[in-house]
Protein backbone atom coordinates (compact mmCIF):
# COMPACT_ATOMS: atom_id res chain seq x y z
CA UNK A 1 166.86 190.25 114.99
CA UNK A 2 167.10 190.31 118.66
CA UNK A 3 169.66 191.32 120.57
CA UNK A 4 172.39 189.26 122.51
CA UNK A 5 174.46 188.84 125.90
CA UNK A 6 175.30 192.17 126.80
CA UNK A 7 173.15 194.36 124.68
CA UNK A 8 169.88 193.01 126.08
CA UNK A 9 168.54 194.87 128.99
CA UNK A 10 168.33 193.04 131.70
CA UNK A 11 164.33 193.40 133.71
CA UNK A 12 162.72 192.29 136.83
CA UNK A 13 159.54 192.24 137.47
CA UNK A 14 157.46 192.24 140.96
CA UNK A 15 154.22 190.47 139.89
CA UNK A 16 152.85 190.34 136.90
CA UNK A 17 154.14 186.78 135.38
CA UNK A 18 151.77 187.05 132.25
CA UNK A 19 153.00 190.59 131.22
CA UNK A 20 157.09 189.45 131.94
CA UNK A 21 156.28 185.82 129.86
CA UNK A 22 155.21 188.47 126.73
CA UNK A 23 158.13 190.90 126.90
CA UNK A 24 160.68 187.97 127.25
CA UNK A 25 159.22 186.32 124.08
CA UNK A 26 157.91 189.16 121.98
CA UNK A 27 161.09 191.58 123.02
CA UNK A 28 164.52 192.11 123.48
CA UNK A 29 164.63 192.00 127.02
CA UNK A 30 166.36 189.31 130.07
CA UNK A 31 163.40 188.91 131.90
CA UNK A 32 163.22 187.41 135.59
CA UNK A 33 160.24 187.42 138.06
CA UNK A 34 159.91 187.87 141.35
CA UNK A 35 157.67 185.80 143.83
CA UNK A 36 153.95 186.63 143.93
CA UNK A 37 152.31 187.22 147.22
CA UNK A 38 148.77 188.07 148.66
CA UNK A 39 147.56 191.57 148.02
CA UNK A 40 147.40 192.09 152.03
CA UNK A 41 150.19 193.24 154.92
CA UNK A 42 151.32 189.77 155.40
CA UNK A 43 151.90 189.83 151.61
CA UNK A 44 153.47 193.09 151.45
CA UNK A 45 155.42 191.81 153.99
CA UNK A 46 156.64 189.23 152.70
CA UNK A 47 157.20 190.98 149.37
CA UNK A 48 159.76 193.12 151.29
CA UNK A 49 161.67 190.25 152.27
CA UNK A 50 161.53 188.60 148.69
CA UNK A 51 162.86 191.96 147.59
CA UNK A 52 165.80 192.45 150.10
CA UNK A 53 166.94 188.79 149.68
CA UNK A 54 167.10 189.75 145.31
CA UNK A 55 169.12 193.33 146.34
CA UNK A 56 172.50 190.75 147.36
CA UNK A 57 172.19 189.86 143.46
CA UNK A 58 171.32 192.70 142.05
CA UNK A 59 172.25 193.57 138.21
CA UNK A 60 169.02 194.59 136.57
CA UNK A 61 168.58 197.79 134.48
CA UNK A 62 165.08 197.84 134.65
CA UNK A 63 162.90 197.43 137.86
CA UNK A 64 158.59 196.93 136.63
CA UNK A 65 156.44 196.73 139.57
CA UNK A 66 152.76 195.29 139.24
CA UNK A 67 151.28 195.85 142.42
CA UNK A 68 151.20 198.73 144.77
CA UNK A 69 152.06 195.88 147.57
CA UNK A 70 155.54 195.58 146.06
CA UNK A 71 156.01 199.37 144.64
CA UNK A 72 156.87 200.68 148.39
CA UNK A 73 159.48 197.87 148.82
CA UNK A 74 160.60 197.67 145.47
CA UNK A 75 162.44 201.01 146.82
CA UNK A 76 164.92 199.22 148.91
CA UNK A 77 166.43 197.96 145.09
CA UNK A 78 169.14 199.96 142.91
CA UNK A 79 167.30 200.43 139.60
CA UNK A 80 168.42 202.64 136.60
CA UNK A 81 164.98 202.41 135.60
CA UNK A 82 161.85 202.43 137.88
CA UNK A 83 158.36 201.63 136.12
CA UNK A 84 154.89 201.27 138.29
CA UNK A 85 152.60 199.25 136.32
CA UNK A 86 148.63 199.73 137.56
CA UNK A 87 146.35 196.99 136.65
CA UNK A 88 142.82 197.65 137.79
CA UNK A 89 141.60 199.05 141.13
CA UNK A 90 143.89 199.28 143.86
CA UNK A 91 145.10 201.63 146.94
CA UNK A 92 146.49 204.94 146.02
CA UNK A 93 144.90 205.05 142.53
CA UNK A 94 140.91 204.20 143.12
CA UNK A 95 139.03 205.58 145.93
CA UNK A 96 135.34 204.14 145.41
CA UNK A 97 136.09 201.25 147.37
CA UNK A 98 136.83 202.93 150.75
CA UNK A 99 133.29 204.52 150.66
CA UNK A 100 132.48 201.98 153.37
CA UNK A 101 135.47 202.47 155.75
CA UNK A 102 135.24 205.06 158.99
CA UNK A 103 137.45 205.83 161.68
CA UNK A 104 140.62 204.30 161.94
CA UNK A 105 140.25 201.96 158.85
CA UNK A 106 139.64 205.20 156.51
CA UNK A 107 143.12 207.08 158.32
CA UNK A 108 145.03 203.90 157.75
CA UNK A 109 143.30 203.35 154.03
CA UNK A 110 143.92 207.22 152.79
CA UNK A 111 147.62 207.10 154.89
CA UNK A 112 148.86 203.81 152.68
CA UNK A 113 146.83 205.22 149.20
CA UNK A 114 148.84 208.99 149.73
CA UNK A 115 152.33 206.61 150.29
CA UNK A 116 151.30 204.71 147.14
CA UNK A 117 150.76 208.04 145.46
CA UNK A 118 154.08 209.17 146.42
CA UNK A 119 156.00 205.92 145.07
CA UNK A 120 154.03 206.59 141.86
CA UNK A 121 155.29 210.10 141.43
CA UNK A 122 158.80 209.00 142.24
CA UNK A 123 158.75 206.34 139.98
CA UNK A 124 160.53 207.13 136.36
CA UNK A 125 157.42 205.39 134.18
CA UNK A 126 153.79 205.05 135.13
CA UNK A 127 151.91 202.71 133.10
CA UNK A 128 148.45 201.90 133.37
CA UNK A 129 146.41 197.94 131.94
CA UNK A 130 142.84 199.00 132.41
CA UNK A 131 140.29 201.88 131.24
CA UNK A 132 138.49 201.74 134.39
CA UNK A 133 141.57 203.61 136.40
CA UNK A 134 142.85 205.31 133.50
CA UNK A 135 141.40 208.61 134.37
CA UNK A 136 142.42 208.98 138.58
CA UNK A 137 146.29 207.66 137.22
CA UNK A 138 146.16 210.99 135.45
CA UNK A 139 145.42 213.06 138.41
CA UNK A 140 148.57 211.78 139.88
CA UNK A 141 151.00 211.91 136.82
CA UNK A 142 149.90 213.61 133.83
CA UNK A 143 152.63 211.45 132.22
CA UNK A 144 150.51 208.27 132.99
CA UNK A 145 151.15 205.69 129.86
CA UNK A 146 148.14 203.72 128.62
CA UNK A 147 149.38 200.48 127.93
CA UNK A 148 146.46 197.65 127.47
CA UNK A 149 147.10 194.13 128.57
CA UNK A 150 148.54 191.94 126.09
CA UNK A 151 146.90 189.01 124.38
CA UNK A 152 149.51 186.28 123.40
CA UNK A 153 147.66 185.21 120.30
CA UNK A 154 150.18 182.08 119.71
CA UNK A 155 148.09 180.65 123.09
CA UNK A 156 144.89 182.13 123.23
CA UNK A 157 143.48 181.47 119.52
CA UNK A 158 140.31 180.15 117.90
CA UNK A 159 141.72 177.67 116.42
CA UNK A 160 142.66 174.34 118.60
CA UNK A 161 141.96 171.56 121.17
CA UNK A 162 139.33 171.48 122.59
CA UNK A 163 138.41 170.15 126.58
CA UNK A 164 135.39 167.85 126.53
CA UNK A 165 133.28 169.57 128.86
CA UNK A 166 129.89 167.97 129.70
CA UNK A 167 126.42 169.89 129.40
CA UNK A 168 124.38 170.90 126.59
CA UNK A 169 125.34 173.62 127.04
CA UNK A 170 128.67 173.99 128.55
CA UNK A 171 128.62 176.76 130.73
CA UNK A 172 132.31 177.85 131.79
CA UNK A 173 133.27 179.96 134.58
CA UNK A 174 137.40 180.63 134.97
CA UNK A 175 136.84 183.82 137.06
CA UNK A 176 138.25 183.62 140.86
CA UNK A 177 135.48 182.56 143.12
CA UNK A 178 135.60 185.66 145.13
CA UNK A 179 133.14 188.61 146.64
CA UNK A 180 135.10 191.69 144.80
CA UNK A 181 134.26 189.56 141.78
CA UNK A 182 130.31 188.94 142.35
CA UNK A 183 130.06 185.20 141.89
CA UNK A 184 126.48 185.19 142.85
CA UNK A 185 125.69 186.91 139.48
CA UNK A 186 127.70 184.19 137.28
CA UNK A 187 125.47 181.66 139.36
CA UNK A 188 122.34 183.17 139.55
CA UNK A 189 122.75 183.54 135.23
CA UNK A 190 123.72 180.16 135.05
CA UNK A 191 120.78 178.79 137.37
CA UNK A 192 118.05 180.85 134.54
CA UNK A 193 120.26 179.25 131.69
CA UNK A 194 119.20 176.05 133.03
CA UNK A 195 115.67 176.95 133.55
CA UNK A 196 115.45 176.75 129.67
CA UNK A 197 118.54 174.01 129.53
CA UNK A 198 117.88 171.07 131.38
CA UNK A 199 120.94 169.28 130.36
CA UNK A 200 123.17 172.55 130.99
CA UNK A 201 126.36 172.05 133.33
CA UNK A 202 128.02 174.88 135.03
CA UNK A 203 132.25 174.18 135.10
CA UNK A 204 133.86 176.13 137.88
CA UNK A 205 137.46 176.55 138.88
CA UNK A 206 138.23 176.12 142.04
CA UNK A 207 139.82 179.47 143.19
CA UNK A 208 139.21 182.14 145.50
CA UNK A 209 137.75 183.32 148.93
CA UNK A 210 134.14 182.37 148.50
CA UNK A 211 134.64 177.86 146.74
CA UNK A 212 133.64 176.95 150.02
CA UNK A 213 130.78 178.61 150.36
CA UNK A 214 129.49 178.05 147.09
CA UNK A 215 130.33 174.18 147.66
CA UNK A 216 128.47 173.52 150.71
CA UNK A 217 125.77 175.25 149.20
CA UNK A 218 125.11 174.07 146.07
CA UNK A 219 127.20 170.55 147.12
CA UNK A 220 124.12 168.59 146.12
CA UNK A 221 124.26 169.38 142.73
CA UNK A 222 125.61 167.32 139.67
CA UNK A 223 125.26 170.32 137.25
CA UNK A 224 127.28 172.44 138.50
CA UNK A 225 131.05 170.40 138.17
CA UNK A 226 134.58 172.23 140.19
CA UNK A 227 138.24 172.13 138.48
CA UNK A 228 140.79 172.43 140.40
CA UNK A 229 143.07 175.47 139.39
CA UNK A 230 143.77 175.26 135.63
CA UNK A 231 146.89 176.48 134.54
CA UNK A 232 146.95 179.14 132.11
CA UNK A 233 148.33 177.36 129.31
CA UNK A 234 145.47 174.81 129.85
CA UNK A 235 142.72 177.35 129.58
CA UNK A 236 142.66 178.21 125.72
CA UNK A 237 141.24 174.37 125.26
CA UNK A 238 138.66 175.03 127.84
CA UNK A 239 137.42 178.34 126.68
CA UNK A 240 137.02 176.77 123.00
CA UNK A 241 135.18 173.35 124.38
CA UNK A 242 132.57 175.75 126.66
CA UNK A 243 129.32 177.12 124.91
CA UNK A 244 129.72 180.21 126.82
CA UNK A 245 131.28 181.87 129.22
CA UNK A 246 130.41 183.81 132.07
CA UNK A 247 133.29 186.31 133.26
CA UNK A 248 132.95 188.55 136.39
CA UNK A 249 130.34 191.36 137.45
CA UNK A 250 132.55 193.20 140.14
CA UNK A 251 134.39 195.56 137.60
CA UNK A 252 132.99 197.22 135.05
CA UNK A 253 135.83 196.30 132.22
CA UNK A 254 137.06 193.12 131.04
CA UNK A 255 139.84 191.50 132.67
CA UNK A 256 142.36 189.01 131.33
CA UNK A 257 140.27 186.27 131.59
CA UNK A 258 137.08 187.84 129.27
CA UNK A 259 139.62 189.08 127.31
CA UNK A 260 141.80 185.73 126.34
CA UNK A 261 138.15 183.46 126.55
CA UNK A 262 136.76 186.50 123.16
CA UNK A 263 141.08 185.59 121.31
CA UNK A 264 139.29 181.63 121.76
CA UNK A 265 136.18 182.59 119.72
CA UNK A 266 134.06 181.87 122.18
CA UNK A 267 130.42 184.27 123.70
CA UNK A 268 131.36 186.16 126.84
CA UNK A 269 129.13 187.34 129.11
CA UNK A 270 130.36 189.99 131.39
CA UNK A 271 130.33 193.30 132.59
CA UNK A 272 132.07 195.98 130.24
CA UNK A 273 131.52 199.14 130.02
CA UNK A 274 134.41 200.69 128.14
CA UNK A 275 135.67 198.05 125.35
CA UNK A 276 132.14 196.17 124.12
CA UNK A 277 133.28 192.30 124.27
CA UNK A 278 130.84 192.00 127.40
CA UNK A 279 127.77 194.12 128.30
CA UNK A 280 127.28 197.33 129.33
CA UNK A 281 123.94 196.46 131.66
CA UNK A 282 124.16 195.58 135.15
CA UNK A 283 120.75 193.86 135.54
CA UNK A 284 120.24 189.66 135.98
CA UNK A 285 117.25 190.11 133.42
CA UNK A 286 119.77 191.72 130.80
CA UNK A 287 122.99 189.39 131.30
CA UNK A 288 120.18 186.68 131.05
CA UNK A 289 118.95 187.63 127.81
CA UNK A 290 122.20 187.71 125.88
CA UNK A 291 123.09 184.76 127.16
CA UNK A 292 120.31 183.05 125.94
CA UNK A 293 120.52 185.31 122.51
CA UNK A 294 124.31 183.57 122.87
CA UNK A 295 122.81 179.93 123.26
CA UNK A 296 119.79 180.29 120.53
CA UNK A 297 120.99 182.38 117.88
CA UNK A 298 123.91 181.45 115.92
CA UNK A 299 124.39 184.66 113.67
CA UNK A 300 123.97 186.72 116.34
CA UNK A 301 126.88 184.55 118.32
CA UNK A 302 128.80 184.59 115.33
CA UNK A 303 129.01 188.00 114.79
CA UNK A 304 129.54 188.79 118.13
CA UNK A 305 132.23 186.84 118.72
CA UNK A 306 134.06 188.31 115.54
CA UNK A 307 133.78 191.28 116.64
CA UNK A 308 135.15 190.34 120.02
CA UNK A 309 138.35 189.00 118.32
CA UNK A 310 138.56 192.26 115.95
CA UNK A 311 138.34 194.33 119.40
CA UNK A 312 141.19 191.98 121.14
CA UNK A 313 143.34 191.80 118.17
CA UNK A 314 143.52 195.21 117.49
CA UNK A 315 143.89 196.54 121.23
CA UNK A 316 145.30 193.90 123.24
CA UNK A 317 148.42 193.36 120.24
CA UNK A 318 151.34 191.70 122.29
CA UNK A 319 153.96 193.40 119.74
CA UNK A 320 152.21 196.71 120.31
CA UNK A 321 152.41 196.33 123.91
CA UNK A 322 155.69 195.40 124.08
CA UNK A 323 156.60 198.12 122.00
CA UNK A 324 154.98 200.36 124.42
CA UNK A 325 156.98 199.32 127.53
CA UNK A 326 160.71 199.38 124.89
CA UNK A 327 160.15 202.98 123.64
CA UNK A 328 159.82 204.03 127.39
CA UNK A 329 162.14 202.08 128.61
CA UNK A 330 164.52 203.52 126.07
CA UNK A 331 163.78 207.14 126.63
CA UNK A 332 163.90 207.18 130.32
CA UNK A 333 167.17 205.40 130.40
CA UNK A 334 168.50 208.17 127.82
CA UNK A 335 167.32 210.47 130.37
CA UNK A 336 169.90 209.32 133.27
């Protein structure tokens, strides 16, 4: 029985509106969300701003921050509680991806990742989405807290409406349209689907730094068809009207989207190194092949997409989760 009025805890959240839309209906938590913005300086900017103009209202027990963006300013707020929740690569945590950088870029880079750091320590709970960063959150807090995304199974299921989605087959990309996410891989998949498809048609949602590009060039073709932004509740009837679906190749673990598309029942093809709904191989000639295994055999689809929803149900459990984040929550406010 959940609790009421007073004896719920009372949570904000900086980011993160999936995560805050599971613990408000799965626990026994008051749960209110803060504005999103860009993962840049303008949006950490304007995060600090968001966050001052909540500290005139303040009366949360709980502060959860989902972005390193907002965990610096989410230090100008009164908090019994103060959780940093990691989900993926980002500054402070993962390093790989300022290989590239020199001179002043690479000061400023390791300067903001070492303030991050700091934040983290300071911070009373340290939980951590994905397996990819699991590892460097444990060099800075020992204490780290794996805590996988949650599925909400009530939305994303196998069982439901389905979006009429043209092609034989319907190829289905949700993924952001962006470089950190390797669209040309989804594409360049998609274009040897069709190679053995003729009637195959590629769905695309319109999102991210690199739609334009992609639109001029391939604005000629009637194959490949671009939705505007589909809201998240929308998406379970998509995944379970597409064939297949093609996640992203930038990462090398599945994100929310691979992850909610294998709770519809439907193929993924991704990269995923550490959970087994998508592949482990990196090459176009192997994400090629299981796609077609996807399109041509049906026992080998149907087993691998019941294993996908064994893997998801069992490790991406919203109660579980949720639990997770209340047992903390509990014993660090026990410790003040």
């Amino acid at each position: 029985m959940k609790k009421e009025g007073r004896d719920r805890q009372r949570v904000l959240f900086v980011g993160g509106r999936y995560l805050a839309d599971v613990l408000q209906k799965y626990g026994e938590f008051d749960v209110d969300l803060t504005k999103s913005f860009e993962y840049n300086l303008p949006g950490s900017l304007k995060m600090f701003a968001s966050l001052l103009s909540v500290r005139r209202i303040w009366n949360y027990d709980i502060l959860h921050v989902n972005s390193a963006n907002g965990l610096i300013a989410s230090y100008t707020l009164p908090a019994k509680v103060r959780a940093f929740h990691a989900h993926g690569r980002q500054i402070g945590i993962y390093f790989e991806g300022a290989k590239h950088l020199k001179g002043y870029e690479l000061k400023l880079f390791k300067k903001a990742g070492f303030l991050v750091q700091e934040a983290i320590r300071r911070a009373d709970l340290f939980f951590v989405a994905t397996p990819d960063i699991y590892e460097c959150a444990k060099k800075i807090r020992d204490d780290a807290i794996w805590t996988p995304n949650p599925i909400d199974f009530e939305v994303f299921r196998d069982k439901g409406a389905k979006a009429q989605l043209s092609g034989k087959p319907a190829v289905f990309c949700p993924t952001r349209v962006q470089s950190v996410k390797k669209p040309e891989m989804g594409f360049r998949i998609y274009n040897e689907i069709r190679s053995f498809f003729p009637e195959a048609n590629f769905h695309v949602v319109t999102w991210g730094n690199l739609v334009k590009y992609y639109r001029r060039r391939f604005g000629g073709r009637r194959d490949i068809i671009w939705h505007s932004k589909i809201p998240r509740i929308e998406l379970p009837k998509y995944y379970r009207g597409a064939d297949l679906v093609l996640g992203q190749f930038g990462y090398n673990y599945c994100s929310l989207i691979e992850l909610e598309a294998a709770a519809c029942g439907v193929p993924v093809v991704t990269l995923d190194e550490f959970e087994g709904v998508g592949q482990r191989k990196r090459s176009l000639e192997d994400f090629v092949a299981v796609s077609l295994r996807f399109l041509q055999d049906e026992a080998f689809k149907t087993r691998e997409v019941e294993k996908n929803l064994h893997i998801v149900r069992t490790t991406h459990s919203p109660s579980e989760s949720v639990e997770i984040l209340s047992e903390n929550y509990s014993r660090a406010i026990l410790k003040k």
